[in-house]
PDB file of N, CA and C in Angstrom:
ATOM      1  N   UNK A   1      -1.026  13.566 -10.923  1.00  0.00           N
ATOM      2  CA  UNK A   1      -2.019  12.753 -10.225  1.00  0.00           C
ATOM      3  C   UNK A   1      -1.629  12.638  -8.757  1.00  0.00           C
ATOM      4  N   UNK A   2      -2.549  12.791  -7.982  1.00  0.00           N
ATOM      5  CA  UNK A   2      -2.249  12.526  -6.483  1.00  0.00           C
ATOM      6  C   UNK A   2      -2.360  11.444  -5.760  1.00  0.00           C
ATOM      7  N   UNK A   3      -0.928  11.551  -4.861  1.00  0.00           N
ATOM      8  CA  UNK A   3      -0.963   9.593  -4.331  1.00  0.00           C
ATOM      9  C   UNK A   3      -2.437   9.196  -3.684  1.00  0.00           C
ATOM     10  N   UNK A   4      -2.698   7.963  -4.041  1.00  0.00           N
ATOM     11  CA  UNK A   4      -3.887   7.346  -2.730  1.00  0.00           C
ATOM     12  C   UNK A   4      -3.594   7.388  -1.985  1.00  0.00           C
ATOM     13  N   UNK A   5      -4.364   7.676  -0.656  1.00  0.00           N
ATOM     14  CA  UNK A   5      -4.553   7.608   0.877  1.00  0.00           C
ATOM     15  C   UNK A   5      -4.932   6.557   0.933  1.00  0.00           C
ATOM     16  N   UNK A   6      -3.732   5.732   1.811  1.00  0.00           N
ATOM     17  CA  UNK A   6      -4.181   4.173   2.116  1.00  0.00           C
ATOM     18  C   UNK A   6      -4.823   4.240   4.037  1.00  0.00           C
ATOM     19  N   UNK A   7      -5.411   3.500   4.419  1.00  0.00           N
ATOM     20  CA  UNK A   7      -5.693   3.415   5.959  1.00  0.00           C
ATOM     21  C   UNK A   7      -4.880   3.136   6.693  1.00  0.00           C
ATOM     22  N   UNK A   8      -3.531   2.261   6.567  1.00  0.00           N
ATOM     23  CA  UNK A   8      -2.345   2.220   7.121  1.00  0.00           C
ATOM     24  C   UNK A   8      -2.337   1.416   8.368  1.00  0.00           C
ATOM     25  N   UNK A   9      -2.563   2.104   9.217  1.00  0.00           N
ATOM     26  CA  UNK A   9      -2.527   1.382  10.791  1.00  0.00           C
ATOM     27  C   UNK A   9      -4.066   1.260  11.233  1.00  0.00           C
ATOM     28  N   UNK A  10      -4.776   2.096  10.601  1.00  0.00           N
ATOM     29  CA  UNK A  10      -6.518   1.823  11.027  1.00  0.00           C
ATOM     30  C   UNK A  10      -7.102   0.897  10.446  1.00  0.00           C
ATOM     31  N   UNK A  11      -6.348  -0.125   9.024  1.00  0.00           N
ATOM     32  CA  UNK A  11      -6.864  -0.966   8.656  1.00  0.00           C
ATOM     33  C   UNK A  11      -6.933  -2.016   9.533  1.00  0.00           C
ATOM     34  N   UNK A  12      -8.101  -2.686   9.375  1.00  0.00           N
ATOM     35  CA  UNK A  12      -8.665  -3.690  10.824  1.00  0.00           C
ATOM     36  C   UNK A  12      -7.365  -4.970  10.573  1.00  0.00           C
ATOM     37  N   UNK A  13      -7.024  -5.118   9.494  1.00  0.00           N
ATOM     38  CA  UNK A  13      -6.447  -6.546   8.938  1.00  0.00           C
ATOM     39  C   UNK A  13      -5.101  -6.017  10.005  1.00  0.00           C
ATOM     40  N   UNK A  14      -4.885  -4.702  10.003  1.00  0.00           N
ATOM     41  CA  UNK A  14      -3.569  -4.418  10.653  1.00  0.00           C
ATOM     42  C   UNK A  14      -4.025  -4.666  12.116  1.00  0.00           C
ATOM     43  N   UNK A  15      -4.863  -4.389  12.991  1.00  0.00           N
ATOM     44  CA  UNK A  15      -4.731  -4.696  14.131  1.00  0.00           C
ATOM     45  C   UNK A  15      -5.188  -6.050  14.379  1.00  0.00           C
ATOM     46  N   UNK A  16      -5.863  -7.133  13.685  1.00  0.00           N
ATOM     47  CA  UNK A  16      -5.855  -8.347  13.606  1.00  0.00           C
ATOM     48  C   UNK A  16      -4.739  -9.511  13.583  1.00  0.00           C
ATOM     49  N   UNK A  17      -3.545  -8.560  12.620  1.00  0.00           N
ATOM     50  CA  UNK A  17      -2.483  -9.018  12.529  1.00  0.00           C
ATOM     51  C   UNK A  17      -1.577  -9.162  13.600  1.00  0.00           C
ATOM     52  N   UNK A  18      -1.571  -7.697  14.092  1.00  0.00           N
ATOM     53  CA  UNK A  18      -0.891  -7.515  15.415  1.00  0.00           C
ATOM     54  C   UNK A  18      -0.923  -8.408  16.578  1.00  0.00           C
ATOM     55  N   UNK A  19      -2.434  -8.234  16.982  1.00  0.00           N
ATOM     56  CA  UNK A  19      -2.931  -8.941  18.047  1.00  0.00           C
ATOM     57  C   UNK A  19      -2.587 -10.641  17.892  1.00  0.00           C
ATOM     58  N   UNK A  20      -3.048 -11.323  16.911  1.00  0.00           N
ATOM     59  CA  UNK A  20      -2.584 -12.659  16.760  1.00  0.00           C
ATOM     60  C   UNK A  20      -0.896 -12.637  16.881  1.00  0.00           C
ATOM     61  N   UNK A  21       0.003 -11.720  16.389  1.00  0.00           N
ATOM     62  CA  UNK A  21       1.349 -11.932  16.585  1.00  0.00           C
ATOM     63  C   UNK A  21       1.662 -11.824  17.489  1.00  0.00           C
ATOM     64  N   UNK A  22       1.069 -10.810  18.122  1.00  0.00           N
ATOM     65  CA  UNK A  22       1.429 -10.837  19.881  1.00  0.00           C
ATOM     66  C   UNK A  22       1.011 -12.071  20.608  1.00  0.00           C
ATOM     67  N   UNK A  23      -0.349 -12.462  20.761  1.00  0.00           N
ATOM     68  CA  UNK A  23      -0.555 -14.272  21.108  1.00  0.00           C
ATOM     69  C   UNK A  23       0.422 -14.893  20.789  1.00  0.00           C
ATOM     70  N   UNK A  24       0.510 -15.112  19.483  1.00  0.00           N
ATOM     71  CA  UNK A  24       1.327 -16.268  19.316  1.00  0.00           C
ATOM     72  C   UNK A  24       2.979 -16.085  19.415  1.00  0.00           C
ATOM     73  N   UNK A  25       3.427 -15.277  19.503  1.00  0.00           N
ATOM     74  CA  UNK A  25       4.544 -14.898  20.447  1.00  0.00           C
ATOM     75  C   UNK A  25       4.532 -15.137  21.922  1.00  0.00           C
ATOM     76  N   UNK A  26       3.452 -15.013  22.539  1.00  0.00           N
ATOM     77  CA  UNK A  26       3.227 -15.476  23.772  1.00  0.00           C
ATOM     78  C   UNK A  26       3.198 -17.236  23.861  1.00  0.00           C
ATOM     79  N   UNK A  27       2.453 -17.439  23.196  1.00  0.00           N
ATOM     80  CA  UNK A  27       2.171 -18.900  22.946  1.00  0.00           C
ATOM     81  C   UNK A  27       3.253 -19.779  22.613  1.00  0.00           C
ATOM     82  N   UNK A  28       3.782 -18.991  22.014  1.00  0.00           N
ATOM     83  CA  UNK A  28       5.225 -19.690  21.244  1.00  0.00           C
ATOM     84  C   UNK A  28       6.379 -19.819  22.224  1.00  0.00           C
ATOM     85  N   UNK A  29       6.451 -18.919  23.086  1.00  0.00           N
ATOM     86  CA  UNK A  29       7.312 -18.831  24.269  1.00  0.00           C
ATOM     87  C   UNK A  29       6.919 -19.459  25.247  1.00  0.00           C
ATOM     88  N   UNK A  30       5.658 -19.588  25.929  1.00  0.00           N
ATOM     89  CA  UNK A  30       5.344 -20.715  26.631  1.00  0.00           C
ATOM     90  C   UNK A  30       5.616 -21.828  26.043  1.00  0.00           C
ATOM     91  N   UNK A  31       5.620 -22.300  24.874  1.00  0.00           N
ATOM     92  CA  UNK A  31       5.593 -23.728  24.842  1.00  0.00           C
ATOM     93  C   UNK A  31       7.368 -24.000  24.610  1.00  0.00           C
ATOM     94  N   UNK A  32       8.176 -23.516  24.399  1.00  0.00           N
ATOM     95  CA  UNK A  32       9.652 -23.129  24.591  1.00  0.00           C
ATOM     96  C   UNK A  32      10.152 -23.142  25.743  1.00  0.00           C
ATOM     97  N   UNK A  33       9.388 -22.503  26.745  1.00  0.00           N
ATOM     98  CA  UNK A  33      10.420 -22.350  27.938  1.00  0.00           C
ATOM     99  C   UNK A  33       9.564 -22.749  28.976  1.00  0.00           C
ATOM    100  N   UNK A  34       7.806 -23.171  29.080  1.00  0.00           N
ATOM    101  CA  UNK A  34       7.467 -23.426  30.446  1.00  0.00           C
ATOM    102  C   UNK A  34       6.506 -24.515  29.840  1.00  0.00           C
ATOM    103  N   UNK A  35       6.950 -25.413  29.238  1.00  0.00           N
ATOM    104  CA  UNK A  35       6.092 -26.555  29.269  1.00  0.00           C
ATOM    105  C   UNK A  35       6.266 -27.668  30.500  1.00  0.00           C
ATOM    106  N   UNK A  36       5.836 -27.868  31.076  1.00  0.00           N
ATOM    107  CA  UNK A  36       5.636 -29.205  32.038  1.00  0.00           C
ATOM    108  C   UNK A  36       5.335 -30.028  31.464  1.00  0.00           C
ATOM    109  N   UNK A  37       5.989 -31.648  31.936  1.00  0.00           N
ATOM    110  CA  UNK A  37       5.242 -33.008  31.519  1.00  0.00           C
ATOM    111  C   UNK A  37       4.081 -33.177  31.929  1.00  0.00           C
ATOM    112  N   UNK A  38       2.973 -32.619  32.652  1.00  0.00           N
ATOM    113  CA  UNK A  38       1.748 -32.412  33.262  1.00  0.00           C
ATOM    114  C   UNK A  38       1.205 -32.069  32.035  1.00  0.00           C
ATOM    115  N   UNK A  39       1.094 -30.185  31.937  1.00  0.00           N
ATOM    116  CA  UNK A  39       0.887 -29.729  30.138  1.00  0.00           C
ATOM    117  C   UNK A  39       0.674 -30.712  28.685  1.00  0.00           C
ATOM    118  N   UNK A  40       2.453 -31.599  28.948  1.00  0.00           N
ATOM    119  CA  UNK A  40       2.375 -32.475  27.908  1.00  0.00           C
ATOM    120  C   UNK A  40       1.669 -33.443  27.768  1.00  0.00           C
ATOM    121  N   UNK A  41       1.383 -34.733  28.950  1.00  0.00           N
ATOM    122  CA  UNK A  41       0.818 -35.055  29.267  1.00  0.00           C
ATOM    123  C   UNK A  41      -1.281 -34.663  28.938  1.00  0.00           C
ATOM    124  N   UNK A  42      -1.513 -33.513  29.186  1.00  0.00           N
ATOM    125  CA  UNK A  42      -2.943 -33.304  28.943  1.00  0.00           C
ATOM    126  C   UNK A  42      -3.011 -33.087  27.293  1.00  0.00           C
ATOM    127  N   UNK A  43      -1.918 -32.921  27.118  1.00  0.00           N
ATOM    128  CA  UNK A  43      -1.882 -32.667  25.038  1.00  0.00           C
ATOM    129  C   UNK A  43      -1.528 -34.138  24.276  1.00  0.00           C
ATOM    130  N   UNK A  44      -1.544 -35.307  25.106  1.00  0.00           N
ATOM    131  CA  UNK A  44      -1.503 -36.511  25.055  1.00  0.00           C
ATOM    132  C   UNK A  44       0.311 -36.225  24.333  1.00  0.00           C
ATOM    133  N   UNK A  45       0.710 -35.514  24.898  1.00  0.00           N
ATOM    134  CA  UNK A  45       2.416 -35.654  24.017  1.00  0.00           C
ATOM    135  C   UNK A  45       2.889 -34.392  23.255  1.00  0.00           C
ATOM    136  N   UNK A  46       1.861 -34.254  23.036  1.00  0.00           N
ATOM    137  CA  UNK A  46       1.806 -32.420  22.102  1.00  0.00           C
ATOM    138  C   UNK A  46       2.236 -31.606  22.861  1.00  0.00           C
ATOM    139  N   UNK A  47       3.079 -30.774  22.305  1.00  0.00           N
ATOM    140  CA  UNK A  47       2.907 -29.226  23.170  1.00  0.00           C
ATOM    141  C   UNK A  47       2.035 -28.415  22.182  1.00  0.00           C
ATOM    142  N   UNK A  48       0.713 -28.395  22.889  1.00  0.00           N
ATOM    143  CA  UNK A  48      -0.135 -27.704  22.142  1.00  0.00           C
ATOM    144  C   UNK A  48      -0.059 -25.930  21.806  1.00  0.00           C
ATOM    145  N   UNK A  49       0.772 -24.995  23.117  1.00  0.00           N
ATOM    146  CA  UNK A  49       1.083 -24.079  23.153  1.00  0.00           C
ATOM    147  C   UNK A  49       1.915 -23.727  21.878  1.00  0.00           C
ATOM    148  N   UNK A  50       2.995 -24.401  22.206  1.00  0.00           N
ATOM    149  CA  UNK A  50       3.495 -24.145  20.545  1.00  0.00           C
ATOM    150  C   UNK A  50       3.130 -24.484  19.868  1.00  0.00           C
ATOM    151  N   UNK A  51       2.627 -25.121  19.329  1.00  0.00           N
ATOM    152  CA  UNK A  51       1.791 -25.071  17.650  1.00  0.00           C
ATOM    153  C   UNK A  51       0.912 -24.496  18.060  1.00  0.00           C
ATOM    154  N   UNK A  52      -0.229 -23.948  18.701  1.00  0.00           N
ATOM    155  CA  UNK A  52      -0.975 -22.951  18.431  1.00  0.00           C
ATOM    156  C   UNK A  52      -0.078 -21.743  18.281  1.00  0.00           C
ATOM    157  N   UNK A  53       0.819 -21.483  18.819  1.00  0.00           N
ATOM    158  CA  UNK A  53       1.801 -20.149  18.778  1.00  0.00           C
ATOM    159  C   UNK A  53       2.032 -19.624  16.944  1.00  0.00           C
ATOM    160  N   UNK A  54       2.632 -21.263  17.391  1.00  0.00           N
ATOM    161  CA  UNK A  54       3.111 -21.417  15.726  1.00  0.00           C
ATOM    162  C   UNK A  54       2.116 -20.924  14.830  1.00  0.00           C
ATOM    163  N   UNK A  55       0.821 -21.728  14.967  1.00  0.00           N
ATOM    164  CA  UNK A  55       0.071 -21.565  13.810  1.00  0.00           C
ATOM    165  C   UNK A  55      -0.189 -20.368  13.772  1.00  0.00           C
ATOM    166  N   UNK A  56      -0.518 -19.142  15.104  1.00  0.00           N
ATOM    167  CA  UNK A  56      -0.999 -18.008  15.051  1.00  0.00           C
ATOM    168  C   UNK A  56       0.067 -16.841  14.555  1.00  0.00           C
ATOM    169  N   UNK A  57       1.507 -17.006  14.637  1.00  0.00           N
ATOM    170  CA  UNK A  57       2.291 -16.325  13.994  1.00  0.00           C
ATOM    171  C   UNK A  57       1.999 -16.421  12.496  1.00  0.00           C
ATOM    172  N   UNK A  58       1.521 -17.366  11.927  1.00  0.00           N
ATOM    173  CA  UNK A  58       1.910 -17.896  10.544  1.00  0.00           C
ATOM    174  C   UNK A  58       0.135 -17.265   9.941  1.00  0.00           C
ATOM    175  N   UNK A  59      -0.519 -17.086  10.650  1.00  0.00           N
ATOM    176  CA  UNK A  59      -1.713 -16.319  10.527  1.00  0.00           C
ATOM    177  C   UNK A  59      -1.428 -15.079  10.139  1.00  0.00           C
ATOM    178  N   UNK A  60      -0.673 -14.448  11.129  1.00  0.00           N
ATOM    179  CA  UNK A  60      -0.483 -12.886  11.572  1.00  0.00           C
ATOM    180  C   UNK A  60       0.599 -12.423  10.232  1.00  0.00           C
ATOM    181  N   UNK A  61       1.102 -13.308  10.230  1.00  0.00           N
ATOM    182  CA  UNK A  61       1.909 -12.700   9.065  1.00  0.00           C
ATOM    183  C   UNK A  61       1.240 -12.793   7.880  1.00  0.00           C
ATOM    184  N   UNK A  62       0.334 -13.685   7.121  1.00  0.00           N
ATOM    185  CA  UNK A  62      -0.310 -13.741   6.182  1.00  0.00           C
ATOM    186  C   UNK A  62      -1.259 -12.420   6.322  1.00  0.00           C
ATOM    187  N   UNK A  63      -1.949 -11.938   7.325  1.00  0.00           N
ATOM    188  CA  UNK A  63      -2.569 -10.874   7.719  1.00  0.00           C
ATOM    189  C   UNK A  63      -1.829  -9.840   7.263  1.00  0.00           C
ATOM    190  N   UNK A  64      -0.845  -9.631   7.844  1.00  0.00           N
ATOM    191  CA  UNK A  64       0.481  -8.287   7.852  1.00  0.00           C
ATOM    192  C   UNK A  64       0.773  -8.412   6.028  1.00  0.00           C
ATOM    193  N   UNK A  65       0.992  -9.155   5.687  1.00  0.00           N
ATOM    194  CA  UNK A  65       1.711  -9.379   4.167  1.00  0.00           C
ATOM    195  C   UNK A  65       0.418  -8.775   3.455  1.00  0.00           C
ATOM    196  N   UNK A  66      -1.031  -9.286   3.582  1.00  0.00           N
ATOM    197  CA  UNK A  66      -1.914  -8.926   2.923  1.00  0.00           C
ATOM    198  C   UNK A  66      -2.614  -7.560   2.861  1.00  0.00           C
ATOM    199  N   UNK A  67      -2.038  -6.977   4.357  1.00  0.00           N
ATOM    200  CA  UNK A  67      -1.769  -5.527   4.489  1.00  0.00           C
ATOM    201  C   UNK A  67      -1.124  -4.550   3.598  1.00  0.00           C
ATOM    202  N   UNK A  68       0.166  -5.666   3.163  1.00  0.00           N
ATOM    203  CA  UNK A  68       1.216  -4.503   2.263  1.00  0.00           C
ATOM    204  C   UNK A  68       0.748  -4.668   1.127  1.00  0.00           C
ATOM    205  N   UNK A  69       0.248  -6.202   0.557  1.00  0.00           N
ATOM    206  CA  UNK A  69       0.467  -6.165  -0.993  1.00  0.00           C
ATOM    207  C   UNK A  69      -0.871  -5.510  -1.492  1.00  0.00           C
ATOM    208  N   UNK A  70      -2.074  -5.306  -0.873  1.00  0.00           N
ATOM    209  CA  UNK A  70      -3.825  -4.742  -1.183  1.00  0.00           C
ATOM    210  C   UNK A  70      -3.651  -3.569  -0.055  1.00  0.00           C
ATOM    211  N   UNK A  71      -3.585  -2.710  -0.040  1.00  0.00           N
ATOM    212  CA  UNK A  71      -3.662  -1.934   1.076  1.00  0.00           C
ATOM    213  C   UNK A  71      -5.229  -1.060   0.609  1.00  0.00           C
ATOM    214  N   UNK A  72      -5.789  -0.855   1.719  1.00  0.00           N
ATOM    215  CA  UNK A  72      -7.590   0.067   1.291  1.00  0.00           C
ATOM    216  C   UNK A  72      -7.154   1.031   1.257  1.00  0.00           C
ATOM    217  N   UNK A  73      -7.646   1.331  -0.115  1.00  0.00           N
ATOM    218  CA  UNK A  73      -7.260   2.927  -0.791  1.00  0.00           C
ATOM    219  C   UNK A  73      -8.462   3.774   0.078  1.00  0.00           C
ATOM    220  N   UNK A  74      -8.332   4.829   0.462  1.00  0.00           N
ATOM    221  CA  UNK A  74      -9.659   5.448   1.360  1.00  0.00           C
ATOM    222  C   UNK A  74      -9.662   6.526   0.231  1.00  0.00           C
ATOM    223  N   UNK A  75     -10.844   6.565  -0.292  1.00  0.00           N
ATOM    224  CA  UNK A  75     -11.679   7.781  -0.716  1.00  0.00           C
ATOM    225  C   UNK A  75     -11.301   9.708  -0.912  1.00  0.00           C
ATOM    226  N   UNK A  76     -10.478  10.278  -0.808  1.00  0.00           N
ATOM    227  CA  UNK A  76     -10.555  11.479  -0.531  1.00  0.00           C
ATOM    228  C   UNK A  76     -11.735  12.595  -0.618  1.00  0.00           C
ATOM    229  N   UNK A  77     -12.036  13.328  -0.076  1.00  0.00           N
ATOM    230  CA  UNK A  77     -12.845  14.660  -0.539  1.00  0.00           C
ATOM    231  C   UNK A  77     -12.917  14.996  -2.355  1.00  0.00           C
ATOM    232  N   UNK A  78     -11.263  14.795  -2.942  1.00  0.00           N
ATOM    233  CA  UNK A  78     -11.800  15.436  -4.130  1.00  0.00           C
ATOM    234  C   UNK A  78     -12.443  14.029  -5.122  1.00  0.00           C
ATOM    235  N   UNK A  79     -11.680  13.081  -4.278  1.00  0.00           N
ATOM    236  CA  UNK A  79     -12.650  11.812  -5.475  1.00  0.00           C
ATOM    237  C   UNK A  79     -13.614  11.953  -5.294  1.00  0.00           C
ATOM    238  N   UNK A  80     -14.626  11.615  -4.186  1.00  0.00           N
ATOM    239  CA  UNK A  80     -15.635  11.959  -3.770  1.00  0.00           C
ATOM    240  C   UNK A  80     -16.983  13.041  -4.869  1.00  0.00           C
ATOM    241  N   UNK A  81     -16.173  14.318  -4.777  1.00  0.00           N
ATOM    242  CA  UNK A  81     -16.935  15.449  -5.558  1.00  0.00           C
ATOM    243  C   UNK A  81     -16.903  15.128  -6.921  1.00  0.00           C
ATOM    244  N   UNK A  82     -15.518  14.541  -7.335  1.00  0.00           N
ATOM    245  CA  UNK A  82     -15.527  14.281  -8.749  1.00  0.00           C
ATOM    246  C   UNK A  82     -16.621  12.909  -9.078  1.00  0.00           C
ATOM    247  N   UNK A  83     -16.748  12.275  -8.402  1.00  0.00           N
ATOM    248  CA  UNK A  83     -17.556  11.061  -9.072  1.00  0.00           C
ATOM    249  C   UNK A  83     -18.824  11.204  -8.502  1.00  0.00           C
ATOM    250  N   UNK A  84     -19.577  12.378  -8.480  1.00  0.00           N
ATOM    251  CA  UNK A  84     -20.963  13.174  -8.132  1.00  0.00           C
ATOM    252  C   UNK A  84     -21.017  13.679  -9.070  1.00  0.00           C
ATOM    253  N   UNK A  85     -22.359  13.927  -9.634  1.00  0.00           N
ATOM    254  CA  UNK A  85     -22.772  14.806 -11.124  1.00  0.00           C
ATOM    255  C   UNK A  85     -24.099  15.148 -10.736  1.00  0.00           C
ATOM    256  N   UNK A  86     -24.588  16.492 -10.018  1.00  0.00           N
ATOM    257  CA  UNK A  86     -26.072  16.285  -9.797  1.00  0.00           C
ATOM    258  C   UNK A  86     -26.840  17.052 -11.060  1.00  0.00           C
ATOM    259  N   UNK A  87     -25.874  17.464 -12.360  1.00  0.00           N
ATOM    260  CA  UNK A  87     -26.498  17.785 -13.596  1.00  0.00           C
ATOM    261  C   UNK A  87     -27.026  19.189 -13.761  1.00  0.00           C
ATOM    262  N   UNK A  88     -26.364  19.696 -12.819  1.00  0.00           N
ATOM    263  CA  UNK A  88     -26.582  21.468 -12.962  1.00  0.00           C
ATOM    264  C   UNK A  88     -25.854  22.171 -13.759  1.00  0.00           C
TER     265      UNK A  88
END
C-alpha cells in the first residue's frame, strides 16, 4: 500500500500557526522588555502585550499540534482513477 500524501507546509492551519507564533513572539517580547508605565498605565495595570503574546503563542501551538496529529491527506492521481467507474 502506498504512503498518503499529506499537504505539509501548504496546509493553511500551518501558515496560520506560524504567523500567530511569530506575533506573539513579538508581542511577548515587547511586553518583557519595552513596557512603559505609560503602556501600563493605558492597560489600567495590565501589560496587555504580553498576554496577548501569551495568548497568541498558546493559539499557534494548538494550530501546529493540530497540524501533526490530523494532517490533510491530499488525494493522489491513482486514488482519484480508482474511485471513478464510468461502467465501460
Amino acid at each position: 500500500m502506498a504512503e498518503k500524501q499529506t499537504a505539509g507546509a501548504f496546509d493553511v492551519r500551518t501558515l496560520i500557526g506560524g504567523l500567530l507564533g511569530l506575533y506573539g513572539l513579538i508581542l511577548t517580547c515587547l511586553g518583557l522588555f519595552r513596557a512603559t508605565e505609560e503602556e501600563l498605565a493605558k492597560g489600567d495595570g495590565l501589560n496587555i502585550n504580553l498576554w496577548a503574546g501569551i495568548g497568541m503563542l498558546v493559539v499557534a501551538a494548538i494550530f501546529l499540534a493540530w497540524v501533526r496529529l490530523k494532517p490533510l491527506v491530499v488525494p493522489t492521481p491513482a486514488d482519484e482513477s480508482a474511485g471513478t467507474s464510468d461502467g465501460s
